[in-house]
C-alpha atoms as a PDB file:
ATOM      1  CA  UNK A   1       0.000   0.000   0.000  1.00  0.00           C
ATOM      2  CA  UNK A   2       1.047   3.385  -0.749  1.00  0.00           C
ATOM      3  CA  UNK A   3       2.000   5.592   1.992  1.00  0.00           C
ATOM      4  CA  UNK A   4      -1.007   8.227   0.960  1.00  0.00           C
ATOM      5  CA  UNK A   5      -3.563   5.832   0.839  1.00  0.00           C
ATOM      6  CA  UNK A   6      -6.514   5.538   4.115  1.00  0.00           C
ATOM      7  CA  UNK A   7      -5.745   1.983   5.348  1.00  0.00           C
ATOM      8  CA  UNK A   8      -8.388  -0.272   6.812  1.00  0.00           C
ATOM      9  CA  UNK A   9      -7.816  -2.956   9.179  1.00  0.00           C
ATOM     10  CA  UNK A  10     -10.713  -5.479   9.138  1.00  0.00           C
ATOM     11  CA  UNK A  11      -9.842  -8.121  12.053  1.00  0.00           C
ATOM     12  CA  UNK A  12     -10.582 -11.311  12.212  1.00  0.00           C
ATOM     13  CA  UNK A  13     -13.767 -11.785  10.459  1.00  0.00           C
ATOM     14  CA  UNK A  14     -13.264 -15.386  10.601  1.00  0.00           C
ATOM     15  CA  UNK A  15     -14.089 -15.260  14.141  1.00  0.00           C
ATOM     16  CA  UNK A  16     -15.262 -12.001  15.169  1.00  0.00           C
ATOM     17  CA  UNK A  17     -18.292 -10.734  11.997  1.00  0.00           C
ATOM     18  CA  UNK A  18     -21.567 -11.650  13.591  1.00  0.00           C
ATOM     19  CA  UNK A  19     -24.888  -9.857  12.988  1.00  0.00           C
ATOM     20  CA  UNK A  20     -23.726  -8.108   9.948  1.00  0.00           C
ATOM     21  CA  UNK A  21     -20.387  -5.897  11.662  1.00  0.00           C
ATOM     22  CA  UNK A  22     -18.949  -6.399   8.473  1.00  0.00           C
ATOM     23  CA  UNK A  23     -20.469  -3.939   7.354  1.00  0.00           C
ATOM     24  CA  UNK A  24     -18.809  -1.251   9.275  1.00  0.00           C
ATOM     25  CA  UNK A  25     -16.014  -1.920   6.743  1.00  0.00           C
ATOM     26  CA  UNK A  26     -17.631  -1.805   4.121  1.00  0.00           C
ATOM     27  CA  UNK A  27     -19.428   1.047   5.058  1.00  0.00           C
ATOM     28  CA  UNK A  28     -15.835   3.096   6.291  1.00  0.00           C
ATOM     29  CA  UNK A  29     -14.310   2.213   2.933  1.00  0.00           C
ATOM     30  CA  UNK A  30     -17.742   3.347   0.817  1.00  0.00           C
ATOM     31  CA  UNK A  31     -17.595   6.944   2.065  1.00  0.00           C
ATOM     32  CA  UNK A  32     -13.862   7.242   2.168  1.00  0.00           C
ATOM     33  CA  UNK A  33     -14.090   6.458  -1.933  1.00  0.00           C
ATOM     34  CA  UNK A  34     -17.104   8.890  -2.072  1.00  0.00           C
ATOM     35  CA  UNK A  35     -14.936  11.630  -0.896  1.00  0.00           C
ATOM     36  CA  UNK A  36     -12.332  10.729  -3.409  1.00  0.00           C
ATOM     37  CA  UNK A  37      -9.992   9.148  -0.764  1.00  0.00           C
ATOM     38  CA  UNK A  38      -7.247   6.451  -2.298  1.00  0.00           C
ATOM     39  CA  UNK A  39      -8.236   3.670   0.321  1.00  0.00           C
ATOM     40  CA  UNK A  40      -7.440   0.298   0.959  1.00  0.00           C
ATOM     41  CA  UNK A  41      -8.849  -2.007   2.327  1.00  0.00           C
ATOM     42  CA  UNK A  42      -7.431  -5.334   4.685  1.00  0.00           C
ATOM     43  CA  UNK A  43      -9.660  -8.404   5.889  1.00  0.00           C
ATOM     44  CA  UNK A  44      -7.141  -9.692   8.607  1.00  0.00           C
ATOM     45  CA  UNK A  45      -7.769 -13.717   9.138  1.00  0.00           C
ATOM     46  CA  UNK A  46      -7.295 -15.026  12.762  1.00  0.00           C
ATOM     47  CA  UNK A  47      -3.988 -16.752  11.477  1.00  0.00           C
ATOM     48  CA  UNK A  48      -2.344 -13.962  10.163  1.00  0.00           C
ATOM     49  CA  UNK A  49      -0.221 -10.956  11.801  1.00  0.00           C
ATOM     50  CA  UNK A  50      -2.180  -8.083  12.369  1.00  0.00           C
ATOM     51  CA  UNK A  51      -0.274  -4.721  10.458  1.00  0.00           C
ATOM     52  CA  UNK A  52       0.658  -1.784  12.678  1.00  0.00           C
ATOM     53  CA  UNK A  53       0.645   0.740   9.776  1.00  0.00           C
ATOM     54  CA  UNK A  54      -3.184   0.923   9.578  1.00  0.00           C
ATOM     55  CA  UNK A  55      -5.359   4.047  10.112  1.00  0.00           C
ATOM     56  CA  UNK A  56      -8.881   2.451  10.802  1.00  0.00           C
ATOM     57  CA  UNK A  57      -8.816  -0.505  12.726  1.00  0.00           C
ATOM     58  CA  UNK A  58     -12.412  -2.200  12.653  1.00  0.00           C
ATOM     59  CA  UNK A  59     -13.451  -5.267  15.082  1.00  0.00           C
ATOM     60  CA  UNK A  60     -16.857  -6.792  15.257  1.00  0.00           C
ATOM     61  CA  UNK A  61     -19.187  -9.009  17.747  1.00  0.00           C
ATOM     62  CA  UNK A  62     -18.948 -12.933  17.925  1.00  0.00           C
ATOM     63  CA  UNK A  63     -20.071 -15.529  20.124  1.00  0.00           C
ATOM     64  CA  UNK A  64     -17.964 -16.525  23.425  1.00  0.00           C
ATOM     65  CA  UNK A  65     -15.932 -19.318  22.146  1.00  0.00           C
ATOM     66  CA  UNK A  66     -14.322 -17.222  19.391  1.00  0.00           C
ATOM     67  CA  UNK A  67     -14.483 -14.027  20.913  1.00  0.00           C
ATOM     68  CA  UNK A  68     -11.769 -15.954  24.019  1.00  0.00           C
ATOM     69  CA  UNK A  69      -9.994 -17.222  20.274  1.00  0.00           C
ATOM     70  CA  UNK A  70      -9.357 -13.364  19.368  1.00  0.00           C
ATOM     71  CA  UNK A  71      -8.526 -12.153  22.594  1.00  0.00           C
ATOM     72  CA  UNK A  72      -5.935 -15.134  23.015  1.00  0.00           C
ATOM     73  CA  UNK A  73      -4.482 -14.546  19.195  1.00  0.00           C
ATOM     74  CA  UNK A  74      -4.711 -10.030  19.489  1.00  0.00           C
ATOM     75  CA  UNK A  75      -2.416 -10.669  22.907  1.00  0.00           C
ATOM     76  CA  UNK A  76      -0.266 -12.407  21.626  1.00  0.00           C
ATOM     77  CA  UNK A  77       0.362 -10.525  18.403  1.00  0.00           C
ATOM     78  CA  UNK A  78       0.615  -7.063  19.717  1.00  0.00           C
ATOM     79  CA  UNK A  79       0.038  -5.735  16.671  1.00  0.00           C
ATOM     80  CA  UNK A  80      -3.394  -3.760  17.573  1.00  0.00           C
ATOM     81  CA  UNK A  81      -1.417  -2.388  20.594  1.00  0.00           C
ATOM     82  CA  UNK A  82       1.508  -1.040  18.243  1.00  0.00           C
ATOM     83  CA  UNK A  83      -0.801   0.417  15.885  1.00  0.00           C
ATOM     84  CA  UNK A  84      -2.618   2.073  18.614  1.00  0.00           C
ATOM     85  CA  UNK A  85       0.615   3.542  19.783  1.00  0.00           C
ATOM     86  CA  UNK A  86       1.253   4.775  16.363  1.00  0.00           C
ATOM     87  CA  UNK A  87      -1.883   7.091  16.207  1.00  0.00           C
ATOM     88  CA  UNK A  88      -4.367   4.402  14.734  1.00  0.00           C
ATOM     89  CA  UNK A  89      -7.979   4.887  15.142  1.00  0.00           C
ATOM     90  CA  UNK A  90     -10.096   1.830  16.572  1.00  0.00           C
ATOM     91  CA  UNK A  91     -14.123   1.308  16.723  1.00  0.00           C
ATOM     92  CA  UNK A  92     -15.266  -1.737  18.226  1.00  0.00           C
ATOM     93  CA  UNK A  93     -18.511  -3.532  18.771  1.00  0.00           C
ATOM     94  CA  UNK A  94     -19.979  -6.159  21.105  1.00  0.00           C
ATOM     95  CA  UNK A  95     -17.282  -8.503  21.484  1.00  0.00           C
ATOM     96  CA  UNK A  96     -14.977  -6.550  20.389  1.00  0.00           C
ATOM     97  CA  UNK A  97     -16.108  -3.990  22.493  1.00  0.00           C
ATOM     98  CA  UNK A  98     -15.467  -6.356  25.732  1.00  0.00           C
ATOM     99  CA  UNK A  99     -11.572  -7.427  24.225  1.00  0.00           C
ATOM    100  CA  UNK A 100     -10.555  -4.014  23.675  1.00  0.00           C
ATOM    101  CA  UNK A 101     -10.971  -3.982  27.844  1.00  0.00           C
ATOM    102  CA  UNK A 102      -9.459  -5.516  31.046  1.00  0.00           C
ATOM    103  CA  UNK A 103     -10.829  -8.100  31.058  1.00  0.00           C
ATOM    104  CA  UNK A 104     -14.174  -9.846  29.961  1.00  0.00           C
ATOM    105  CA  UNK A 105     -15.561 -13.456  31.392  1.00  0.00           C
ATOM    106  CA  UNK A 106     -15.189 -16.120  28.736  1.00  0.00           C
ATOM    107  CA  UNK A 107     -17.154 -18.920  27.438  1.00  0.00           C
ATOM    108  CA  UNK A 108     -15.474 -21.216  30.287  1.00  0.00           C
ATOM    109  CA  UNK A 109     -16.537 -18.870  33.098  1.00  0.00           C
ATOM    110  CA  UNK A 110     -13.461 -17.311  33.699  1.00  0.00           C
ATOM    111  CA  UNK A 111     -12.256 -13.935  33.749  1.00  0.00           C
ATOM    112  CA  UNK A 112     -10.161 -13.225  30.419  1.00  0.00           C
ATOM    113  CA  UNK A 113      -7.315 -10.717  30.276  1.00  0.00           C
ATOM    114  CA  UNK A 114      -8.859  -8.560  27.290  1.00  0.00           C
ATOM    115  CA  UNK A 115      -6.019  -6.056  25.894  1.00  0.00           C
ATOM    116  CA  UNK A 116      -6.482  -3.155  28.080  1.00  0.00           C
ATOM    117  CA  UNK A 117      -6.487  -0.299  25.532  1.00  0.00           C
ATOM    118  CA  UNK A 118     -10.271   0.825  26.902  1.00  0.00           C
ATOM    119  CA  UNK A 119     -10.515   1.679  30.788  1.00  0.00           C
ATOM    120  CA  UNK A 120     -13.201  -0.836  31.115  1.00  0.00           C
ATOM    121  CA  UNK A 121     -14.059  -4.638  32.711  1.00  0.00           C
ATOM    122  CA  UNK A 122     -17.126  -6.454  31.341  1.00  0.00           C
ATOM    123  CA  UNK A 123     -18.674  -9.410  33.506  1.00  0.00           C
ATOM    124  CA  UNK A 124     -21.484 -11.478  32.570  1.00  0.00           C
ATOM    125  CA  UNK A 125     -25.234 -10.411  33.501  1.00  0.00           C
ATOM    126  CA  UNK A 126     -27.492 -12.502  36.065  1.00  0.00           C
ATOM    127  CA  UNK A 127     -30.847 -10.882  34.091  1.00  0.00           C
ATOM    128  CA  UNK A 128     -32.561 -11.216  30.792  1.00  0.00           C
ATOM    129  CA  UNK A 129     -30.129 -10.694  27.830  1.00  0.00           C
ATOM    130  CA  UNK A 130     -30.375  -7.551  26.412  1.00  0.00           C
ATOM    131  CA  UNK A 131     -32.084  -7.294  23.105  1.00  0.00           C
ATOM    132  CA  UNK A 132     -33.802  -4.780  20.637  1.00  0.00           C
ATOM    133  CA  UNK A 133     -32.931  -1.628  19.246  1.00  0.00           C
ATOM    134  CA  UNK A 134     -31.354   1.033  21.063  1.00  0.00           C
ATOM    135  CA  UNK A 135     -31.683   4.680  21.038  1.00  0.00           C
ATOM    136  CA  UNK A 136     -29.068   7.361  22.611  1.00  0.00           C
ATOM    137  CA  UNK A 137     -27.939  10.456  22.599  1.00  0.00           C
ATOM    138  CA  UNK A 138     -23.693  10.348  21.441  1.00  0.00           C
ATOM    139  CA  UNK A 139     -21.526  11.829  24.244  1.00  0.00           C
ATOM    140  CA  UNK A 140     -21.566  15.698  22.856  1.00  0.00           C
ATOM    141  CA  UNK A 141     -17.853  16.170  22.997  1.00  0.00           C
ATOM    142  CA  UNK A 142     -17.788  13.900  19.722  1.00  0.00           C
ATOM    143  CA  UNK A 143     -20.799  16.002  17.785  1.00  0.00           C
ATOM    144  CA  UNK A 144     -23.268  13.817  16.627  1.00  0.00           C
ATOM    145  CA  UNK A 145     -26.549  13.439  15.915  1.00  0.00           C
ATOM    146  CA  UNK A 146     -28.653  10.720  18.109  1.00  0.00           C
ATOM    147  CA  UNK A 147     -27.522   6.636  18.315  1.00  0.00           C
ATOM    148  CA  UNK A 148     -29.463   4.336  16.063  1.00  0.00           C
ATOM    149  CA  UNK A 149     -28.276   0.266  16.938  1.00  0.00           C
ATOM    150  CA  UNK A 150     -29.076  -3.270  17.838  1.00  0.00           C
ATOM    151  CA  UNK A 151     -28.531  -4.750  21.286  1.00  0.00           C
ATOM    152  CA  UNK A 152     -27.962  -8.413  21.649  1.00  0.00           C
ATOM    153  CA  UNK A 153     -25.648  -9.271  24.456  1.00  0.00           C
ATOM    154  CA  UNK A 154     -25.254 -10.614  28.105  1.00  0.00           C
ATOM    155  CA  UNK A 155     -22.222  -8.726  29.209  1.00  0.00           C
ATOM    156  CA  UNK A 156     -22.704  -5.631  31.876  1.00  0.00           C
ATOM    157  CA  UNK A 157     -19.727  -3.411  31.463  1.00  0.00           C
ATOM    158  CA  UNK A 158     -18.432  -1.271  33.562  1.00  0.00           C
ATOM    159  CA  UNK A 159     -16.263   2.133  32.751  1.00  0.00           C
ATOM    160  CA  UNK A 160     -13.152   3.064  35.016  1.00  0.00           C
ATOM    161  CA  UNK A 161     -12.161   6.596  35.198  1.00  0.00           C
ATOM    162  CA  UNK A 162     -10.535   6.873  32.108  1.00  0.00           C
ATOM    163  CA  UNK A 163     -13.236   5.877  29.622  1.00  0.00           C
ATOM    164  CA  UNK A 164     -16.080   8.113  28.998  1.00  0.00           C
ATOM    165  CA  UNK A 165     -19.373   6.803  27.479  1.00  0.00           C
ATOM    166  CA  UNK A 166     -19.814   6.762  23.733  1.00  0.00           C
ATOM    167  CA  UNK A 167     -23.667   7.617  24.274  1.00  0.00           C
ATOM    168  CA  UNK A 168     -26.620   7.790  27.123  1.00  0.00           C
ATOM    169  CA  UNK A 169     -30.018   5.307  26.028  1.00  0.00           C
ATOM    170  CA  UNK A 170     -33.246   6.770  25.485  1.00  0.00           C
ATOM    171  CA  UNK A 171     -34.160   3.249  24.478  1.00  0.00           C
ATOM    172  CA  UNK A 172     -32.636   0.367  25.622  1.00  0.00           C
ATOM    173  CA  UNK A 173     -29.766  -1.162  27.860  1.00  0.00           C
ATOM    174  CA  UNK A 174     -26.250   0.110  26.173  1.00  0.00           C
ATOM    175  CA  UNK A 175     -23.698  -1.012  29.134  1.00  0.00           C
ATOM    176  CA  UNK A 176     -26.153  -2.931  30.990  1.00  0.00           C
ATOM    177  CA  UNK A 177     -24.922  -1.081  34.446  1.00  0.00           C
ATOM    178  CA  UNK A 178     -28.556   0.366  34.984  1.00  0.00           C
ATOM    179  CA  UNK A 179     -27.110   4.467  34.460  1.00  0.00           C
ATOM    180  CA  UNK A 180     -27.970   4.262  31.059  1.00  0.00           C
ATOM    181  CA  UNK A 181     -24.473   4.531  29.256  1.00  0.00           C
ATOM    182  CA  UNK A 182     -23.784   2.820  26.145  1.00  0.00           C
ATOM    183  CA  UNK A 183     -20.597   1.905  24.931  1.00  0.00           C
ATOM    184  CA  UNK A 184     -16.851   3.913  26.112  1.00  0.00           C
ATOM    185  CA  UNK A 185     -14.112   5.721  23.996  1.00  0.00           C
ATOM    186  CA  UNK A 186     -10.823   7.428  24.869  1.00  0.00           C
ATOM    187  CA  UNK A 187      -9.130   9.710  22.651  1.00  0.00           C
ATOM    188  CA  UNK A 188      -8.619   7.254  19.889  1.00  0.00           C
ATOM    189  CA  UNK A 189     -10.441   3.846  20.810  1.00  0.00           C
ATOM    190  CA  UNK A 190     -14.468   3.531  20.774  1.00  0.00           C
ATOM    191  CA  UNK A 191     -16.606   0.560  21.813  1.00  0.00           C
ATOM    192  CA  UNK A 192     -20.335  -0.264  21.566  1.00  0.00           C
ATOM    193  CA  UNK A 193     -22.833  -2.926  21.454  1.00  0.00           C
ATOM    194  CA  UNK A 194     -24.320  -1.433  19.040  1.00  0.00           C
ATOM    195  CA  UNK A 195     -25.171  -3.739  16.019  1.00  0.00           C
ATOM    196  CA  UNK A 196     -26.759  -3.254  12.885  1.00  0.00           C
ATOM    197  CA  UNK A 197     -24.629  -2.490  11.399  1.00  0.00           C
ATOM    198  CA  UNK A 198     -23.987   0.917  13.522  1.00  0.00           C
ATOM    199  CA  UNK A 199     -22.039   2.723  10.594  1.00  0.00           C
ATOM    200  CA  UNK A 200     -24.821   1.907   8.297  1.00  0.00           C
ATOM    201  CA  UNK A 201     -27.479   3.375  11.000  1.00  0.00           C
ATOM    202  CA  UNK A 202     -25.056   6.398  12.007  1.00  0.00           C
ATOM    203  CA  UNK A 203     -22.747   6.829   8.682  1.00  0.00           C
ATOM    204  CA  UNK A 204     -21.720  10.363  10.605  1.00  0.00           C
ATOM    205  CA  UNK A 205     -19.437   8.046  13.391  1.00  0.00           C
ATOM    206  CA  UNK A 206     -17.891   6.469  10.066  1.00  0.00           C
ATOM    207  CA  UNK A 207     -16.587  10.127   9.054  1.00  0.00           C
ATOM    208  CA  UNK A 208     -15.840  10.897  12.514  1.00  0.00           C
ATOM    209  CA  UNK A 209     -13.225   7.941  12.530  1.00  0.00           C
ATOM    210  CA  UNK A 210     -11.817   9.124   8.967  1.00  0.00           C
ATOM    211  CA  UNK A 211     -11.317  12.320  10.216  1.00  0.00           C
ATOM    212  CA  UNK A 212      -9.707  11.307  13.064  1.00  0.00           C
ATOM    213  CA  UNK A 213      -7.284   8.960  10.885  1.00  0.00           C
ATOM    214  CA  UNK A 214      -6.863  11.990   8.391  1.00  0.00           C
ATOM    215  CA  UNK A 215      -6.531  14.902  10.925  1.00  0.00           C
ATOM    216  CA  UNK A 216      -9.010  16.929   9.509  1.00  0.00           C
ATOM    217  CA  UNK A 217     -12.130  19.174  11.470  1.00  0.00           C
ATOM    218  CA  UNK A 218     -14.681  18.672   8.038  1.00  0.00           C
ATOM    219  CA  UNK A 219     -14.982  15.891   5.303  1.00  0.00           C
ATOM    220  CA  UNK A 220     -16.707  17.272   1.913  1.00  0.00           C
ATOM    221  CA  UNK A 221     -20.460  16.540   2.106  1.00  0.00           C
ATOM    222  CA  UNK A 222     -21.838  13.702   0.041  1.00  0.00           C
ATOM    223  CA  UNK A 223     -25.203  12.095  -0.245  1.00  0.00           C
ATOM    224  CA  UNK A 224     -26.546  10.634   2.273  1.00  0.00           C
ATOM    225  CA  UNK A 225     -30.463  10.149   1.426  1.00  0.00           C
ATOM    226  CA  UNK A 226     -30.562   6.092   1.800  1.00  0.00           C
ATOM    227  CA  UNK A 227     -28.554   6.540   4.864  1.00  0.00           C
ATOM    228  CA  UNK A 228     -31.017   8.575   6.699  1.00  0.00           C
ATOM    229  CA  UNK A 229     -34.205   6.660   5.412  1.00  0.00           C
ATOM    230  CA  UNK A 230     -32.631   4.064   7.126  1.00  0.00           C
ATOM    231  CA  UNK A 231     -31.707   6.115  10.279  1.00  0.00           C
ATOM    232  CA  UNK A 232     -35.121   7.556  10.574  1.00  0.00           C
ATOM    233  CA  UNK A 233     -36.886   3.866  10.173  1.00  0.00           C
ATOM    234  CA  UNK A 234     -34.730   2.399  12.947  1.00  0.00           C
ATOM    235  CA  UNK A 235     -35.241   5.519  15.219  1.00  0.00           C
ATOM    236  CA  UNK A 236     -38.898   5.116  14.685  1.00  0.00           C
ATOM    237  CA  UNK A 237     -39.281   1.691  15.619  1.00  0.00           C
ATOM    238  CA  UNK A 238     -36.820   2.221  18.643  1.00  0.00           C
ATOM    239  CA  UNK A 239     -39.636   4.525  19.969  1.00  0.00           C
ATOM    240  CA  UNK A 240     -42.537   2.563  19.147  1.00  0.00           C
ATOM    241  CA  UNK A 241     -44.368   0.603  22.347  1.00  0.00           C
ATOM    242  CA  UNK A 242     -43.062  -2.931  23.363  1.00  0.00           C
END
C-alpha cells in the first residue's frame, strides 16, 4: 500500500463478523471512496499478523468461544497495541467492544485478560439478555446526531475513570450497568454494542473515525439520502411501544 492511501484494518472476520459488523467496513471504505480518498482495504484472518501501519482498525461481535480465540491470538500478536501507539484509530462492537478492555468473562466462566487499551471490565449479567434496538444520545464532545443500533448481548460493562461513554439510552440497555451509558471511547479507541450495522445506522461516526485517521475538522459533504431513510426507520421503531 502506498503511503497516501486511508488503510483499513478489518480483524478477524473469521471469528469475530456476527450480525452483519462487516459492514462497518464496508461502510468506512464506501464513504472514504465517495470523498475521493485512495483507500485500501485489509480483511485480517485469525492466522495472520495483524499490520501496525493501519489508520482504521475495525473489530466486530462474535459468540464466546471465538471471541476468548481473538482475545488469546490479538495478545499475543501485539500488533493492535503497536498500531494504537502509532496514532491508529479503533471502533469496536460487542465482542470486540469487551476485548478491547481488562478483562471480559469467557465462554469457560473465567475472567479473560482482554487487551487493556479501553478503561473498562465487562462481567457477565445474572438478568434477561439484552435485546432490541437502542436509542441514545452520542456523548456531545464527539458532535453527533442521536444513536441508532441493535442490542444483543449478556455482558454488563463497567467504565473506570478513564473511559467516557460513547452515548446515554433513550431506548434500551447500552452497558447494561442500569445508568444508562452505552458503549466507552478514549481519545482514539471507541466501543459499543451497538449492532446493525452501527455505521450503516449512524454513517456520521464512520466520518468521525476518517477524520480522526486523516486529521481533519470537516470531510466534503456527500449524499446521504438512503442513509437517513434508514436512520429515521430504525429511530422510529426504537420509539414505538413494546
Amino acid at each position: 500500500m502506498s503511503d497516501n492511501q486511508l488503510r483499513v484494518v478489518w480483524i478477524y472476520p473469521d471469528l469475530l463478523s456476527t450480525y452483519g459488523d462487516q459492514g462497518n467496513a464496508l461502510v468506512v471504505e464506501r464513504r472514504a471512496r465517495q470523498r475521493g480518498l485512495d483507500v485500501a482495504r485489509l480483511d485480517v484472518r485469525s492466522d495472520q499478523p495483524i499490520p501496525t501501519s493501519g489508520d482504521i482498525y475495525l473489530i466486530g461481535g462474535g459468540e464466546d468461544r471465538p471471541q476468548r480465540l481473538a482475545a488469546e491470538r490479538l495478545r499475543r500478536d501485539g500488533g493492535l497495541h503497536r498500531a494504537v501507539g502509532n496514532g491508529a484509530i479503533v471502533f469496536s462492537v460487542c465482542a470486540g467492544y469487551q476485548i478491547l478492555g481488562h478483562e471480559f468473562i469467557n465462554d469457560l466462566g473465567q475472567r479473560e485478560p482482554g487487551l487493556g487499551l479501553l478503561d473498562v471490565v465487562s462481567v457477565r449479567g445474572e438478568g434477561d439478555r439484552c435485546v432490541g434496538d437502542v436509542l441514545g444520545d452520542i456523548n456531545p464532545q464527539l458532535g453527533l446526531p442521536p444513536l441508532t443500533g441493535f442490542e444483543n448481548h449478556q455482558g454488563i460493562t463497567h467504565l473506570g475513570p478513564s473511559a467516557r461513554p460513547f452515548a446515554q439510552v433513550r431506548f434500551g440497555n447500552g452497558n447494561g450497568t442500569g445508568d444508562g451509558t452505552e458503549g466507552a471511547f478514549n481519545d482514539t479507541v471507541f466501543g459499543t454494542y451497538m449492532h446493525g450495522p452501527v455505521l450503516a445506522r449512524n454513517p456520521q461516526i464512520a466520518d468521525l473515525l476518517l477524520k480522526l485517521a486523516l486529521d481533519v475538522n470537516a470531510l466534503p459533504p456527500t449524499d446521504d439520502r438512503w442513509y437517513e431513510a434508514l436512520r429515521n426507520e430504525r429511530i422510529a421503531a426504537a420509539q414505538q411501544p413494546a
